[in-house]
C-alpha atoms as a PDB file:
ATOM      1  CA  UNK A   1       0.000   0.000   0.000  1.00  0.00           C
ATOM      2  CA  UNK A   2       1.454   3.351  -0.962  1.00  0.00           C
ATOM      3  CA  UNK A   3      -0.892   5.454   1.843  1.00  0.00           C
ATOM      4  CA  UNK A   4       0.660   8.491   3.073  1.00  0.00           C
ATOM      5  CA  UNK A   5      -0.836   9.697   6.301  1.00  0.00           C
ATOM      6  CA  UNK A   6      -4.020  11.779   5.266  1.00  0.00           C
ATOM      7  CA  UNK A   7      -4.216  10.654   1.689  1.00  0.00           C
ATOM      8  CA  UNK A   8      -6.930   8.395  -0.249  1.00  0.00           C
ATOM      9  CA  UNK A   9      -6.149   5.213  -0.651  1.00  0.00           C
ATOM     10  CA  UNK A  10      -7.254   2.899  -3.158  1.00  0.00           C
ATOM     11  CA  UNK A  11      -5.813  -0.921  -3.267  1.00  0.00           C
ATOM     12  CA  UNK A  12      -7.524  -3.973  -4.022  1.00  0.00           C
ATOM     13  CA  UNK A  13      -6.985  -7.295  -1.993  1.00  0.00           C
ATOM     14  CA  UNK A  14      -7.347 -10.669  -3.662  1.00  0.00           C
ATOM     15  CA  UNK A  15     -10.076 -13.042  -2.780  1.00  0.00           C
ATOM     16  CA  UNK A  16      -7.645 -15.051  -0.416  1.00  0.00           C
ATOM     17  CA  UNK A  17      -6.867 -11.823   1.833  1.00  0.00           C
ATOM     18  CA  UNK A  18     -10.795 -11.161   1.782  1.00  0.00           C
ATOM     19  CA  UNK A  19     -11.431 -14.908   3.295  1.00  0.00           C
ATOM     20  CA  UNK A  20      -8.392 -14.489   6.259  1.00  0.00           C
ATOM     21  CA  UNK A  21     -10.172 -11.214   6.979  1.00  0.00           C
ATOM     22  CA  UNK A  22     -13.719 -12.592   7.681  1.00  0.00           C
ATOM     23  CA  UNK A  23     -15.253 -12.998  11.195  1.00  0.00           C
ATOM     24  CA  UNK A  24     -18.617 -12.473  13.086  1.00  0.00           C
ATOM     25  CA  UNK A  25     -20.383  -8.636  13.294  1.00  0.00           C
ATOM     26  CA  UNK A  26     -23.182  -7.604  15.013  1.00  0.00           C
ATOM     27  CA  UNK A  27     -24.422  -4.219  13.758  1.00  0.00           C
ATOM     28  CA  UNK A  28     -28.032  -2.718  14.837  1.00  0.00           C
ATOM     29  CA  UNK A  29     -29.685   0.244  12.724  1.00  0.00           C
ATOM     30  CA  UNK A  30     -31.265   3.121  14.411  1.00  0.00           C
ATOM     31  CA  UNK A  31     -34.867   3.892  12.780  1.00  0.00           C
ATOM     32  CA  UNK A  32     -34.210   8.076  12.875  1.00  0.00           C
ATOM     33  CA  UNK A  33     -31.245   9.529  14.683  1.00  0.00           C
ATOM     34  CA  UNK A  34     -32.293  13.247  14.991  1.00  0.00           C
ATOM     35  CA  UNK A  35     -35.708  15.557  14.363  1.00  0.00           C
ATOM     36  CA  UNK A  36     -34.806  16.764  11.212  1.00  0.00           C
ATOM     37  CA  UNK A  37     -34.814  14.286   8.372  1.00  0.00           C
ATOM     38  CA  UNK A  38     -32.739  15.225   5.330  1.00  0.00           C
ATOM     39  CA  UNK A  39     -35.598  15.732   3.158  1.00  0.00           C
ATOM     40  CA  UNK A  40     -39.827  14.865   3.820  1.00  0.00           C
ATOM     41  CA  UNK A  41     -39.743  12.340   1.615  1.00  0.00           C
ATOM     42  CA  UNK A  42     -38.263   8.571   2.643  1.00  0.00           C
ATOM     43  CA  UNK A  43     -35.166   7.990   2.247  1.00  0.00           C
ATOM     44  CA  UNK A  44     -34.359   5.308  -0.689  1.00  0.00           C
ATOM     45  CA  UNK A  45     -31.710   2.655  -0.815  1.00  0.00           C
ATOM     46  CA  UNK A  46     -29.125   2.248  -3.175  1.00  0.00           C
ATOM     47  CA  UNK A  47     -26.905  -0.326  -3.409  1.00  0.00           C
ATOM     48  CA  UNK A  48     -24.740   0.168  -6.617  1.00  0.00           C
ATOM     49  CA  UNK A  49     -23.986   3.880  -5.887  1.00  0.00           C
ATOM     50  CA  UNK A  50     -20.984   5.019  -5.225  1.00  0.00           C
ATOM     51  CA  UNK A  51     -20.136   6.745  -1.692  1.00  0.00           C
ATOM     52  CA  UNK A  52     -18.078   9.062  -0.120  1.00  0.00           C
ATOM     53  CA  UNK A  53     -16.717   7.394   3.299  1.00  0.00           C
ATOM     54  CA  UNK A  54     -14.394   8.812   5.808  1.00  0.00           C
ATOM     55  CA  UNK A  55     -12.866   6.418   7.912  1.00  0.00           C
ATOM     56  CA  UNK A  56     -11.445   7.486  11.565  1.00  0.00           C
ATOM     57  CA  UNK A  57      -9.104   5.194  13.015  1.00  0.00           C
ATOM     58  CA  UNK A  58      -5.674   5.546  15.325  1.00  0.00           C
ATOM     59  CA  UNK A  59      -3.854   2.293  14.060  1.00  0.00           C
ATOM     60  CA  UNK A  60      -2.926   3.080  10.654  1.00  0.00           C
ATOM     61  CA  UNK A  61      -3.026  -0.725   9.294  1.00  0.00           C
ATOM     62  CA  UNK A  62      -6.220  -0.742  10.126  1.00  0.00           C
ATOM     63  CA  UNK A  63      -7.714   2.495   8.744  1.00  0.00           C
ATOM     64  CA  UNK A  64      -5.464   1.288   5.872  1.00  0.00           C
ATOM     65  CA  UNK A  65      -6.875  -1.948   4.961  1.00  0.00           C
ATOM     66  CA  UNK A  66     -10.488  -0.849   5.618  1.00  0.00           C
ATOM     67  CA  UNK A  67      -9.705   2.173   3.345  1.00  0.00           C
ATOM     68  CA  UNK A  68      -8.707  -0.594   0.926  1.00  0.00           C
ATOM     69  CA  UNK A  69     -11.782  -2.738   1.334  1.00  0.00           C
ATOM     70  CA  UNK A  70     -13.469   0.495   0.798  1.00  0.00           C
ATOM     71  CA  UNK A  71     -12.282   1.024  -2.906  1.00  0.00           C
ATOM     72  CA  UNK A  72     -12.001  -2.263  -3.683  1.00  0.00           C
ATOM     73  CA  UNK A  73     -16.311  -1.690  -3.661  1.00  0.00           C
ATOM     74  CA  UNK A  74     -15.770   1.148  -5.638  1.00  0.00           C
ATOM     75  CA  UNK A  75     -16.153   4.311  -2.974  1.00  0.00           C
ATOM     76  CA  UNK A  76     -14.449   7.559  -2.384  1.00  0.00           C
ATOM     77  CA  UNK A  77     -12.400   7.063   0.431  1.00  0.00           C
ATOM     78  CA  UNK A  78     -10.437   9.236   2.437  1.00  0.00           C
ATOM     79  CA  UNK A  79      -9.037   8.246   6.221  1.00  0.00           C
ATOM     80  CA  UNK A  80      -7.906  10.370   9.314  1.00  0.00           C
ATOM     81  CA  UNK A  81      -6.347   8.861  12.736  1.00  0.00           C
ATOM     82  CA  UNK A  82      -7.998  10.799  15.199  1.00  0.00           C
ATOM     83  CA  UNK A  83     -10.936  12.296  15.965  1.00  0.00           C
ATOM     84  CA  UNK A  84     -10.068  15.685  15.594  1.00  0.00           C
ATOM     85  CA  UNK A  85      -8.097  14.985  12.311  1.00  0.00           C
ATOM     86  CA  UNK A  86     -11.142  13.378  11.079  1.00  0.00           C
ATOM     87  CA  UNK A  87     -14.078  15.993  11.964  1.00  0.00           C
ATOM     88  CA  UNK A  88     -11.522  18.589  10.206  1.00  0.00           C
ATOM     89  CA  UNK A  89     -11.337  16.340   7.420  1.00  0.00           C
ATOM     90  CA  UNK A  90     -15.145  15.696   7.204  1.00  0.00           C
ATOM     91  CA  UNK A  91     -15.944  19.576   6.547  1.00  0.00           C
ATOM     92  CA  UNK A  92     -13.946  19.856   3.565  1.00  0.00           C
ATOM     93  CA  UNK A  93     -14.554  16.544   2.310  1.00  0.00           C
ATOM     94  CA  UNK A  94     -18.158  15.942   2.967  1.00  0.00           C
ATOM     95  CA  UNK A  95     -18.560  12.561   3.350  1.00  0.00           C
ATOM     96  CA  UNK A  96     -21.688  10.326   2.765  1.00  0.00           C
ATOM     97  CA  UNK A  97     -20.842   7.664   5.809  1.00  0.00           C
ATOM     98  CA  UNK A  98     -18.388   7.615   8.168  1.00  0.00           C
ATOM     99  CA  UNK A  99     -17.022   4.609   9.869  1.00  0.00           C
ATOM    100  CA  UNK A 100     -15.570   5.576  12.894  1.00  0.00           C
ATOM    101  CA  UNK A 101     -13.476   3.413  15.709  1.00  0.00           C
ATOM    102  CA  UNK A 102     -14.631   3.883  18.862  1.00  0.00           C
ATOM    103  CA  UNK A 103     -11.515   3.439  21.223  1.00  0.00           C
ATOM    104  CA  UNK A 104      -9.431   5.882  20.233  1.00  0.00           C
ATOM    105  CA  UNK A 105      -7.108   7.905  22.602  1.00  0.00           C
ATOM    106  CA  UNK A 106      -7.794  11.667  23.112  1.00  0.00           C
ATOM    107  CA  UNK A 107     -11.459  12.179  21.205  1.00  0.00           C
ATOM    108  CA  UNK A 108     -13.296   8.680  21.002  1.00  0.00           C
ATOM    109  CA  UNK A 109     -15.891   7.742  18.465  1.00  0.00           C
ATOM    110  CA  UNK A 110     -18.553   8.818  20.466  1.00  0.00           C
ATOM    111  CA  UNK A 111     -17.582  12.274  20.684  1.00  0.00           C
ATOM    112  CA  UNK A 112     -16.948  12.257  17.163  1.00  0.00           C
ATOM    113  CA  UNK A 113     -20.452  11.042  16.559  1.00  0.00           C
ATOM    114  CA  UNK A 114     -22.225  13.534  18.978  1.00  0.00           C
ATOM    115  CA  UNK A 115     -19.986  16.307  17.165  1.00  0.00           C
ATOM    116  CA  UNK A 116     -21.122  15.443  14.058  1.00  0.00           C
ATOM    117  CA  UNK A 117     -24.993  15.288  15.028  1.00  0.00           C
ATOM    118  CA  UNK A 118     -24.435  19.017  16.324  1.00  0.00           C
ATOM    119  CA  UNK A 119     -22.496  20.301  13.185  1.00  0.00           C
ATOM    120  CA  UNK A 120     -24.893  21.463  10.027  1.00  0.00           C
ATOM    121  CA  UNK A 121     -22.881  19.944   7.655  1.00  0.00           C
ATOM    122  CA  UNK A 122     -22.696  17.164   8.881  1.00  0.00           C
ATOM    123  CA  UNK A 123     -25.539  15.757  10.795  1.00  0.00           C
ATOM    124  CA  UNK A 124     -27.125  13.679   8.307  1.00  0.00           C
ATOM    125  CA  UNK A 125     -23.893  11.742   7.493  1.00  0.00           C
ATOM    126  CA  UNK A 126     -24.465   7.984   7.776  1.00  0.00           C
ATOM    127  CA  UNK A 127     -22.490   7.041  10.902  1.00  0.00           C
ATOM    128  CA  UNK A 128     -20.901   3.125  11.793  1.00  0.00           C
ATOM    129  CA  UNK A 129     -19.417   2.441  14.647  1.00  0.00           C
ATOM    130  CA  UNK A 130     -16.590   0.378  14.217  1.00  0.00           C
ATOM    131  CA  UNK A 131     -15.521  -1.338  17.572  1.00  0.00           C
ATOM    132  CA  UNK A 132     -14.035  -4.066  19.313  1.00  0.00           C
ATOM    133  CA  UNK A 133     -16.691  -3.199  22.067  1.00  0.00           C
ATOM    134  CA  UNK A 134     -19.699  -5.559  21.290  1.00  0.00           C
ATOM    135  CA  UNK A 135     -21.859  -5.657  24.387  1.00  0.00           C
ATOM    136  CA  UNK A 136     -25.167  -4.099  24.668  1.00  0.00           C
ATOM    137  CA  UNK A 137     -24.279  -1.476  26.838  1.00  0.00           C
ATOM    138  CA  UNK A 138     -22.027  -0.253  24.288  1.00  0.00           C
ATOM    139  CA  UNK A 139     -24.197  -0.601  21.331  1.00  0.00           C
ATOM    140  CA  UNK A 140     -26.762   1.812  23.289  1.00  0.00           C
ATOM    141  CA  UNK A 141     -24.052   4.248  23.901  1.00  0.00           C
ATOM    142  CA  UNK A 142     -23.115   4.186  20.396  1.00  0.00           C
ATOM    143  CA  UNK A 143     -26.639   4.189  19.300  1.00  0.00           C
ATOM    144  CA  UNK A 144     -27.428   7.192  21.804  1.00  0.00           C
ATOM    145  CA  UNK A 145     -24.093   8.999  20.231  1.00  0.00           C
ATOM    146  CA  UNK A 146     -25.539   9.646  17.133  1.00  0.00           C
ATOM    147  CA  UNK A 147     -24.024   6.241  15.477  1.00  0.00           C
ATOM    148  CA  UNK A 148     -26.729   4.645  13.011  1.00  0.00           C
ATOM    149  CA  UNK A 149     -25.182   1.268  12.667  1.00  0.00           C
ATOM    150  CA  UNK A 150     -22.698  -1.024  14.257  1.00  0.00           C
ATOM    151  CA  UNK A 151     -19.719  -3.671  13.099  1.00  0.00           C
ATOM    152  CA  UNK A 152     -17.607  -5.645  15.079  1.00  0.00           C
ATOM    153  CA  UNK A 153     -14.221  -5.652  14.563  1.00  0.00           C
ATOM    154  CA  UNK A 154     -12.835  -7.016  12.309  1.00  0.00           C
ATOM    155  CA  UNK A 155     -15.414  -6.657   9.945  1.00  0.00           C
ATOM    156  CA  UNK A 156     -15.877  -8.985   6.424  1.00  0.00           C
ATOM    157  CA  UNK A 157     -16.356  -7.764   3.173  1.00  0.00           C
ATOM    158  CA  UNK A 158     -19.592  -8.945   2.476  1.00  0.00           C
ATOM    159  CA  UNK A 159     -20.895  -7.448   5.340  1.00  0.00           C
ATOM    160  CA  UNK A 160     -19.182  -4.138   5.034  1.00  0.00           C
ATOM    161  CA  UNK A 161     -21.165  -4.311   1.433  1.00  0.00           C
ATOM    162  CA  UNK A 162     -24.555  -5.079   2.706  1.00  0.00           C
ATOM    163  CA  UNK A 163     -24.081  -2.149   5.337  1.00  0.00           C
ATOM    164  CA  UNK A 164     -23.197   0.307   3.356  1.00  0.00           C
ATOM    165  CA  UNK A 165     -26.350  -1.081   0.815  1.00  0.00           C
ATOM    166  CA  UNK A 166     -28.549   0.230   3.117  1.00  0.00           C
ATOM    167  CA  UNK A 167     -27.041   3.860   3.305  1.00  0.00           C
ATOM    168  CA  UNK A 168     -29.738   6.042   2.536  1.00  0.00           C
ATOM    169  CA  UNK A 169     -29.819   8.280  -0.033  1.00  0.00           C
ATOM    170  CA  UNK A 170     -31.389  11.556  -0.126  1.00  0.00           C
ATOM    171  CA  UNK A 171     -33.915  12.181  -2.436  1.00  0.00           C
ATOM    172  CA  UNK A 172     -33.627  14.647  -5.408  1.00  0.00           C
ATOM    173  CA  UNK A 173     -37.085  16.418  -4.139  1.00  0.00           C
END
């Protein structure tokens, strides 16, 4: 991988390093997060689209090989390595989802949730939770943060597909 701190990143993996990367996930999807839906009219799938996805996460390798996953599906990927790298980096780059780790030293991934949720331009972003922290307790936290889904690390391909499948997207009303 040829990743500079900061930069996109775009590799693919073969099919063998996709099968030594699966494992189990639990994940949970929060009906409506805030008041103000993005637009009156329900939101629509869309599988085959392509997204713009921020990941946040303090170990490099893995922000790296998640970033990889990422545009191996096609998306717009960009990666930070803390949480105040990453909500700087999520003004100007206006993602569509984040997928933020939750342990992280200095700002966790629930503050970075709960400052998204209170920043304009970024409140409707589609937020995961990606965590080594699977018990309920912490799913509630991360679903009262702000987070709208949940994986367990480390997270499969397949599954990371079939979350971000059910990213909403906004309507064109």
């Amino acid at each position: 991988m040829n990743n500079k701190r900061g930069n996109s990143c775009r590799t693919s993996f073969s099919n063998a390093q996709h099968d030594r990367m699966r494992a189990t996930t639990e994940h949970f999807l929060v009906p409506e997060v805030n008041n103000s839906p993005m637009t009156s009219q329900p939101a629509q799938k869309s599988p085959n689209r392509v997204l713009k996805i921020l990941v946040i996460d303090d170990i490099l390798d893995v922000a790296e090989v998640l970033c990889s996953l990422l545009g191996h599906l096609g998306h717009t990927v960009t990666s930070a390595y803390s949480g105040i790298e990453g909500i700087e980096k999520a003004t100007e780059f206006q993602p569509d989802v984040l997928i933020c780790d939750i342990g992280m030293p200095g700002m966790n991934g629930y503050e970075v949730a709960q400052r998204f949720r209170e920043n304009n331009k970024l409140r409707n972003v589609f937020m995961i939770a990606l965590t080594g922290y699977a018990r309920p307790d912490h799913m509630e936290r991360a679903r009262e943060s702000g987070f709208d889904w949940q994986l367990t690390k480390p997270v499969d391909l397949a599954t990371l597909r079939q979350t971000l499948a059910e990213v909403p997207q906004a309507s064109d009303a």
